[in-house]
Protein backbone atom coordinates (compact mmCIF):
# COMPACT_ATOMS: atom_id res chain seq x y z
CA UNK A 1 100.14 53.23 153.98
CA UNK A 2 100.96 57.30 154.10
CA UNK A 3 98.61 57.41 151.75
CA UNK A 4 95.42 55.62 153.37
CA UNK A 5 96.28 57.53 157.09
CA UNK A 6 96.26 61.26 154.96
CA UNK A 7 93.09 60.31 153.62
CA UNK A 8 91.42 58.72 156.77
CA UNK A 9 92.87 62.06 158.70
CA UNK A 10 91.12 64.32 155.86
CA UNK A 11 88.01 62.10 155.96
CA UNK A 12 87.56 62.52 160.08
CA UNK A 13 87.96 66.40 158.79
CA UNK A 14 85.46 66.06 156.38
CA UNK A 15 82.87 64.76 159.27
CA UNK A 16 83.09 67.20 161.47
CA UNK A 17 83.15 70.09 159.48
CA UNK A 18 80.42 68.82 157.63
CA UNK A 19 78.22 67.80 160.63
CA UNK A 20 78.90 71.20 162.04
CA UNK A 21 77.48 72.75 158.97
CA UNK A 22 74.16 70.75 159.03
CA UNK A 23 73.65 70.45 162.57
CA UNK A 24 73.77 74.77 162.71
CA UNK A 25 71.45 74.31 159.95
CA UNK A 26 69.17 71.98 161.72
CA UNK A 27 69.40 74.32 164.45
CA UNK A 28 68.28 77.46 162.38
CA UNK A 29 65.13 75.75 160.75
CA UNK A 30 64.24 74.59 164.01
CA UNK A 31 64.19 78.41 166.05
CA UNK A 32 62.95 79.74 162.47
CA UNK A 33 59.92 77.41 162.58
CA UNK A 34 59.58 77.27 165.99
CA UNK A 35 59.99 73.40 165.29
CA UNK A 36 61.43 71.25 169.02
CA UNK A 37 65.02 69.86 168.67
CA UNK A 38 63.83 66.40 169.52
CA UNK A 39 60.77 67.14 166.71
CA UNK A 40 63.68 67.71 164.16
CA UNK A 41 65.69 64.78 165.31
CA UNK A 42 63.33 62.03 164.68
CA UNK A 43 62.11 63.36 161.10
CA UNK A 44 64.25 65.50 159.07
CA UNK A 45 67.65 64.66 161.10
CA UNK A 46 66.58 60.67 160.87
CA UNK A 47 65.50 60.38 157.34
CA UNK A 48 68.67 62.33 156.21
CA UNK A 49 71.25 60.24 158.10
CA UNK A 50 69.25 57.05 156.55
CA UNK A 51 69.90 58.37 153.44
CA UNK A 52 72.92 55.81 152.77
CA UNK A 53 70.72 52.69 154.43
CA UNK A 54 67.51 53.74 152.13
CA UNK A 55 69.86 53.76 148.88
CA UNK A 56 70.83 50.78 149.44
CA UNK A 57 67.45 49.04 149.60
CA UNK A 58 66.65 50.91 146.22
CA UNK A 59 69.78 50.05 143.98
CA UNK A 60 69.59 46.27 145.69
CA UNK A 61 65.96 45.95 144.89
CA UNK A 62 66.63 47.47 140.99
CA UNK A 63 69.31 45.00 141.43
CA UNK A 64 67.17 42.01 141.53
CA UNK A 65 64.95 43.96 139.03
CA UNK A 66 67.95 43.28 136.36
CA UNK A 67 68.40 39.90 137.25
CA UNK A 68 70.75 39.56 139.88
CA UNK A 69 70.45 36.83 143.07
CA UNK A 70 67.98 37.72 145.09
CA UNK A 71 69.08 35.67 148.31
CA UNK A 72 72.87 37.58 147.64
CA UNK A 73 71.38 41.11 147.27
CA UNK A 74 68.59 40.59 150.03
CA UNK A 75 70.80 39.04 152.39
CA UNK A 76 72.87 42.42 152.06
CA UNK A 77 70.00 44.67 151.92
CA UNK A 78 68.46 43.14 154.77
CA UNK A 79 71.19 43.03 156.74
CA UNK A 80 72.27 46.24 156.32
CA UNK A 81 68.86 47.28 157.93
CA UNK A 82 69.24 44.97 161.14
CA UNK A 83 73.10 45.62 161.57
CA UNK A 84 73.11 49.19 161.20
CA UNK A 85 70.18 49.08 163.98
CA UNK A 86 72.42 46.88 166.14
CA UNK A 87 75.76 49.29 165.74
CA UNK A 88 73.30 52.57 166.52
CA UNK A 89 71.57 51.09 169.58
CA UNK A 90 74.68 49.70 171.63
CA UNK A 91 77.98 51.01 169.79
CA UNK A 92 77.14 54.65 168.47
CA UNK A 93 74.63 55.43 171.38
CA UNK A 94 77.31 54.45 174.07
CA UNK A 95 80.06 56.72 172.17
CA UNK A 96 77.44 59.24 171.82
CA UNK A 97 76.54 58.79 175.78
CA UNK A 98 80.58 59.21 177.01
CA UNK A 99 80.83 62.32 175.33
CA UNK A 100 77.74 64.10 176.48
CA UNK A 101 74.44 63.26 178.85
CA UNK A 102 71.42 62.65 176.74
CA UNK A 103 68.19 63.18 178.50
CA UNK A 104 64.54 62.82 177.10
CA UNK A 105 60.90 62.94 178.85
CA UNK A 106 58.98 60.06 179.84
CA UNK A 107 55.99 61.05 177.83
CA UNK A 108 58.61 61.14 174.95
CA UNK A 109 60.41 57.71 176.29
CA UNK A 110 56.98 56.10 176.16
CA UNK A 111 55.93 57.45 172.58
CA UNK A 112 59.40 56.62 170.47
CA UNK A 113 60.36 53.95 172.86
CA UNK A 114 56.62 52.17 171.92
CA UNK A 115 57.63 53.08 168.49
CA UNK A 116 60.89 51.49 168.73
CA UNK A 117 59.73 48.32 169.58
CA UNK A 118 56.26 47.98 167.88
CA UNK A 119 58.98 48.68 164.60
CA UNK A 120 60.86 45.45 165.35
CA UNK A 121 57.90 43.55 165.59
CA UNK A 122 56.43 44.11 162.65
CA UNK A 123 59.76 43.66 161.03
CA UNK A 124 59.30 40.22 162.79
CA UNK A 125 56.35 39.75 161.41
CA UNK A 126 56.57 40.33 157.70
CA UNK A 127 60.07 38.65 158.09
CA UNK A 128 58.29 35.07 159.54
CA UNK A 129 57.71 33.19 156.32
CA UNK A 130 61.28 34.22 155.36
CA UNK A 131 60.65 36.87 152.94
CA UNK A 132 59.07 40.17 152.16
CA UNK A 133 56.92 40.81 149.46
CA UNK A 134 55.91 44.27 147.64
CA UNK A 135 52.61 44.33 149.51
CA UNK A 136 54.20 43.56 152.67
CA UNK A 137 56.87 46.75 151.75
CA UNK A 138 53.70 48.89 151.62
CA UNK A 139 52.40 48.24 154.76
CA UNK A 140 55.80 49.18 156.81
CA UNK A 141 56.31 52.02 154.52
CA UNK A 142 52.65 53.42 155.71
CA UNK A 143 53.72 52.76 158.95
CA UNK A 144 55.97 54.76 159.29
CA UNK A 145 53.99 57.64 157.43
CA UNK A 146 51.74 57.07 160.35
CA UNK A 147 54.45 57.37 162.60
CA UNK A 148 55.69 60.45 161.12
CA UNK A 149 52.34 62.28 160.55
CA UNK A 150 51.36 61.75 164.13
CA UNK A 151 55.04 63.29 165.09
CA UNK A 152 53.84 66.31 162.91
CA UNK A 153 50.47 66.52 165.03
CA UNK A 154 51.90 66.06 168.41
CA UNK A 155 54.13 68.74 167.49
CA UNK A 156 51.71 71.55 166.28
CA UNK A 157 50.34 72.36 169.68
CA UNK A 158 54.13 73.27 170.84
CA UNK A 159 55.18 74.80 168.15
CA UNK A 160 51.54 77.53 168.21
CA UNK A 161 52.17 78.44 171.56
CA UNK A 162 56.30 78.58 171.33
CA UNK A 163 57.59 81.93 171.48
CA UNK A 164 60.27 82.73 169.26
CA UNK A 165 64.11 83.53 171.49
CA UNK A 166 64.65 87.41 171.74
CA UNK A 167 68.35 88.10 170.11
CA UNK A 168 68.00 84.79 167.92
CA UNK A 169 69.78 86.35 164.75
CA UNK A 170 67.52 85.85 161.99
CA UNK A 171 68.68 83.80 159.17
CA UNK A 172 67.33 83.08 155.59
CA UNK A 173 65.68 79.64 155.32
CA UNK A 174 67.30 79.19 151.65
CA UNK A 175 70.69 79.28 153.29
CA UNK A 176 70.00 77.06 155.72
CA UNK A 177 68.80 74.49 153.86
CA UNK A 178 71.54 74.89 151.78
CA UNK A 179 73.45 74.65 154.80
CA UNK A 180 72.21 71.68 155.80
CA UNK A 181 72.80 69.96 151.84
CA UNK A 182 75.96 70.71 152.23
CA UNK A 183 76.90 69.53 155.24
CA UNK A 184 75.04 66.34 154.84
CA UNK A 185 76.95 65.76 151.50
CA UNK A 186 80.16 66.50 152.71
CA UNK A 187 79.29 64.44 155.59
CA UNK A 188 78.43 61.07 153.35
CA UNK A 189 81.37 61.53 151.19
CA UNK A 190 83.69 61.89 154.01
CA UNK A 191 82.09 58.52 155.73
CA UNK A 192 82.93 56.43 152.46
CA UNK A 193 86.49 58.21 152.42
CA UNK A 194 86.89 56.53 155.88
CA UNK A 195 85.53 53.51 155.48
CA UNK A 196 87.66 53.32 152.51
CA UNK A 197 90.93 54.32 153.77
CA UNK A 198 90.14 52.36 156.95
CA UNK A 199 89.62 49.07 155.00
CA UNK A 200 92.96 49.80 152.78
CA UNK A 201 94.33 49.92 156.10
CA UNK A 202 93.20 47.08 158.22
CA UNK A 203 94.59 45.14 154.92
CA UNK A 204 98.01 46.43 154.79
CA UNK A 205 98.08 45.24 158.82
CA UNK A 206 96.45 41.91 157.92
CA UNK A 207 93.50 42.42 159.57
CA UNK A 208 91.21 39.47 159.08
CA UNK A 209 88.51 40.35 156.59
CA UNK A 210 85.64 39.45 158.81
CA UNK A 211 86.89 41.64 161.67
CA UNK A 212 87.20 44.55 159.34
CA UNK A 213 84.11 44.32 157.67
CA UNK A 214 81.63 43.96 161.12
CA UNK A 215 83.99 46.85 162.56
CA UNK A 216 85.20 49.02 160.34
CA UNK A 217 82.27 49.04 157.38
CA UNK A 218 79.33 48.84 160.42
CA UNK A 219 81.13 51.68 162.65
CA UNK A 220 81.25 53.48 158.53
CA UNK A 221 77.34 52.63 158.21
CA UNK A 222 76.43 54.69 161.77
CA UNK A 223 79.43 57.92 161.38
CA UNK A 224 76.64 60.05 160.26
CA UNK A 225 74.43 59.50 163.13
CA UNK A 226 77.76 59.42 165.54
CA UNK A 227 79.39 62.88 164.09
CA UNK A 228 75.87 64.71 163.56
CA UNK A 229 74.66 64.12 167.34
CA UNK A 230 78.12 64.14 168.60
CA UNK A 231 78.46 67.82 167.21
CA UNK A 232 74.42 68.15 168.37
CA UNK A 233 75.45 67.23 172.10
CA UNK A 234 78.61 70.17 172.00
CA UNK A 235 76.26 72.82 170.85
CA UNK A 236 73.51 71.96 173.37
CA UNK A 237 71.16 70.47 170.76
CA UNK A 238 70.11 67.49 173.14
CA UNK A 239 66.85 66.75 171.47
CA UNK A 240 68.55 66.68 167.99
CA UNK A 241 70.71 64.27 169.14
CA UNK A 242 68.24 61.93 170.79
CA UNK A 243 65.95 62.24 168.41
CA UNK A 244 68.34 61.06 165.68
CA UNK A 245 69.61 58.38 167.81
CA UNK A 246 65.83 56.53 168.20
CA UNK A 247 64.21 58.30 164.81
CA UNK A 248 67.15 56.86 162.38
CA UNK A 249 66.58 53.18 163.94
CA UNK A 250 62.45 53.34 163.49
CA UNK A 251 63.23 54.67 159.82
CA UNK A 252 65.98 52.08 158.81
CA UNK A 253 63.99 49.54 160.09
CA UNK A 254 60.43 50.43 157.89
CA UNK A 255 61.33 53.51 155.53
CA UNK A 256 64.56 52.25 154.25
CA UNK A 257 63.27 48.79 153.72
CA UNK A 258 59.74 49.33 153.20
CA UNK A 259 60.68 51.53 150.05
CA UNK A 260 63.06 48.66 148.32
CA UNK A 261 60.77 45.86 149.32
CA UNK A 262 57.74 47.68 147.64
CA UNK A 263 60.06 47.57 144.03
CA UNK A 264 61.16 44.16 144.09
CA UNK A 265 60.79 42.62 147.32
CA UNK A 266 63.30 40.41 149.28
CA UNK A 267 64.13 37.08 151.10
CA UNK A 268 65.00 36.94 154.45
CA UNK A 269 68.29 34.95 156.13
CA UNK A 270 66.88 32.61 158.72
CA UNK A 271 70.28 33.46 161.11
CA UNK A 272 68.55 36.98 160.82
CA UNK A 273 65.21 35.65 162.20
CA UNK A 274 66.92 33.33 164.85
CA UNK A 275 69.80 35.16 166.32
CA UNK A 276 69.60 38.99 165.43
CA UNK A 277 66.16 39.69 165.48
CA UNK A 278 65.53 38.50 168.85
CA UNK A 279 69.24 40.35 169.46
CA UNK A 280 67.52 43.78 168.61
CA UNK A 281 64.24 42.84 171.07
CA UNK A 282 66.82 42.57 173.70
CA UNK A 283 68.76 45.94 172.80
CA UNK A 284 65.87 47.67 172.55
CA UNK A 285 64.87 46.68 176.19
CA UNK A 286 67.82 47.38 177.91
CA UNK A 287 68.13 50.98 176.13
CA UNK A 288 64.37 52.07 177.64
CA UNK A 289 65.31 50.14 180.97
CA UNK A 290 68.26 52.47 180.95
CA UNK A 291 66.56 55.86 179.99
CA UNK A 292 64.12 54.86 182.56
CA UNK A 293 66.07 55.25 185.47
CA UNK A 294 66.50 58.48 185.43
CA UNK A 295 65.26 59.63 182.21
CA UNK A 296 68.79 60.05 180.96
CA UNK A 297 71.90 57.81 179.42
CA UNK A 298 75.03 58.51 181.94
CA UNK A 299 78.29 57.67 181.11
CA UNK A 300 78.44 54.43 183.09
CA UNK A 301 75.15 52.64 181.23
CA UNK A 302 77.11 54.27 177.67
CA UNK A 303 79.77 52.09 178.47
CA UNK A 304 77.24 49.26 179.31
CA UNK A 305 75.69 49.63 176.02
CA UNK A 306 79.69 49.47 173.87
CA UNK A 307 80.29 45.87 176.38
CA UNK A 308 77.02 45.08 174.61
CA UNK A 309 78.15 45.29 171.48
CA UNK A 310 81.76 43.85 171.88
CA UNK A 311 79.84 40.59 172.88
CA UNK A 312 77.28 40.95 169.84
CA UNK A 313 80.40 41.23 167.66
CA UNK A 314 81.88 38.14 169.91
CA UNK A 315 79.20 36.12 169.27
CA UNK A 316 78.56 36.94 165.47
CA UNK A 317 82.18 36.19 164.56
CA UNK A 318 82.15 32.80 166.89
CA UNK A 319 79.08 31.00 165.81
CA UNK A 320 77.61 33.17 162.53
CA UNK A 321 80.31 33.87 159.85
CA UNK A 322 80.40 30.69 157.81
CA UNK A 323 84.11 29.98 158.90
């Protein structure tokens, strides 16, 4: 047991010092580049912290390539898309929200939030006959290039007028990115060492499988997002933060899944399509209605959003895991 807490303690190291490193590096592209927080969030800051979520639609769809079940490596693949959606709207966001306000615009509500749900419905709608083929992968993939080259073209009027800070220390954009590598790597590795060390643990208690797998292994799935914006809020990086938060859950949802679909395609659960599909609809509602108060998350509504996921957990463990 020694052995799984020193490595859990040196893994919960690992994050921060590794989300410090890329979120300064984030930070250092962005005034270089004259680049918005929140434009860096949803793109760069997104697609990196789906790194883990778009690997596994690759190796699962070169998985089915080689001859292995498709229902078993779908049903993970596709999961893994629609739970780690689920732990980043209510559980990660409402950790994220007691440590720090997070504020956006309402022109930049109505953009990503009309993103955010026009995502899950066409998720819904490739997913309605139960599976989704290559063809089908192409068409979310090119949505969210869409998505992401209009981001780039709302963003070039700011960034020509921007002026760069006075006293910003200048910095070489070959360290930063390297920077930013490193952190990010550091950052993954030290997730699995937690996850790891977390399960080992939960075992030695006799902690029921199920429990430790929804909690532990989907809390592991989101501690990039959680440590990176966590660290993002601390240094003042708001938009970083919020952008990650709402860009990571548009790219999981067609990015990460478009890409494996388009090798081998999948199949689809039909609990997915009738319990945590319409799940994420209602998620997704309740997070603008929240923003749209008073264009921020405050503490209170955070802890709204972790209630929301307690009973998401209630409910999946009650009705939806098979005994």
């Amino acid at each position: 047991m020694m052995e799984s807490l020193v490595s859990l303690m040196l893994g919960l190291l690992g994050l921060l010092l590794g989300s410090r490193l890329a979120v300064t590096g984030y930070e250092n592209v962005a005034r270089r580049f004259r680049l918005s927080h929140l434009f860096i969030g949803l793109t760069v800051v997104a697609i990196g912290t789906s790194l883990p979520e778009i690997s596994v639609s690759v190796i699962g769809a070169l998985d089915i390539l080689m001859g292995a079940e498709m229902s078993e490596v779908s049903g993970i693949v596709v999961g893994n898309k629609i739970g780690s959606y689920i732990n980043q709207v209510t559980l990660i966001m409402g950790i994220v929200g007691l440590v720090g306000l997070m504020s956006i615009t309402k022109r930049e509500l109505k953009r990503e939030g009309t993103m955010l749900i026009l995502s899950i419905i066409l998720f819904s709608l490739v997913s309605l006959d139960l599976k989704i083929t290559p063809l089908e992968g192409v068409v979310v993939t090119i949505a969210y290039l869409i998505y992401f080259i209009y981001l780039v073209k709302q963003e070039a009027p700011s960034r020509s007028t921007a002026r760069v800070e006075e006293g910003t220390p200048k910095t070489h954009p070959f360290r930063d990115i390297l920077m930013i590598l490193i952190g990010m790597g550091v950052l993954f590795y030290a997730g699995e060492v937690v996850v790891r060390s977390s399960v080992q643990l939960a075992e030695l208690l006799h902690i029921h499988t199920s429990v430790a797998g929804l909690l532990i292994v989907g809390l592991g799935t989101g501690l990039p997002e959680l440590t990176i914006d966590v660290t993002a809020l601390r240094r003042g990086a708001t938009g970083i933060a919020v952008g990650d938060m709402i860009g990571s859950n548009i790219c999981d949802i067609l990015l990460s899944l478009g890409v494996g679909a388009m090798i081998s395609g999948f199949t689809v659960d039909p609990v997915l399509l009738r319990f945590d599909t319409p799940f994420m609809f209602l998620i997704a509602f309740l997070v603008l209605g929240l923003f749209m108060r008073n264009m921020r998350l405050e503490r209170k509504e955070a802890l709204v959003l972790i209630l929301v996921y307690v009973f998401y957990v209630g409910l999946k463990l009650t009705f939806f895991t098979g005994g």
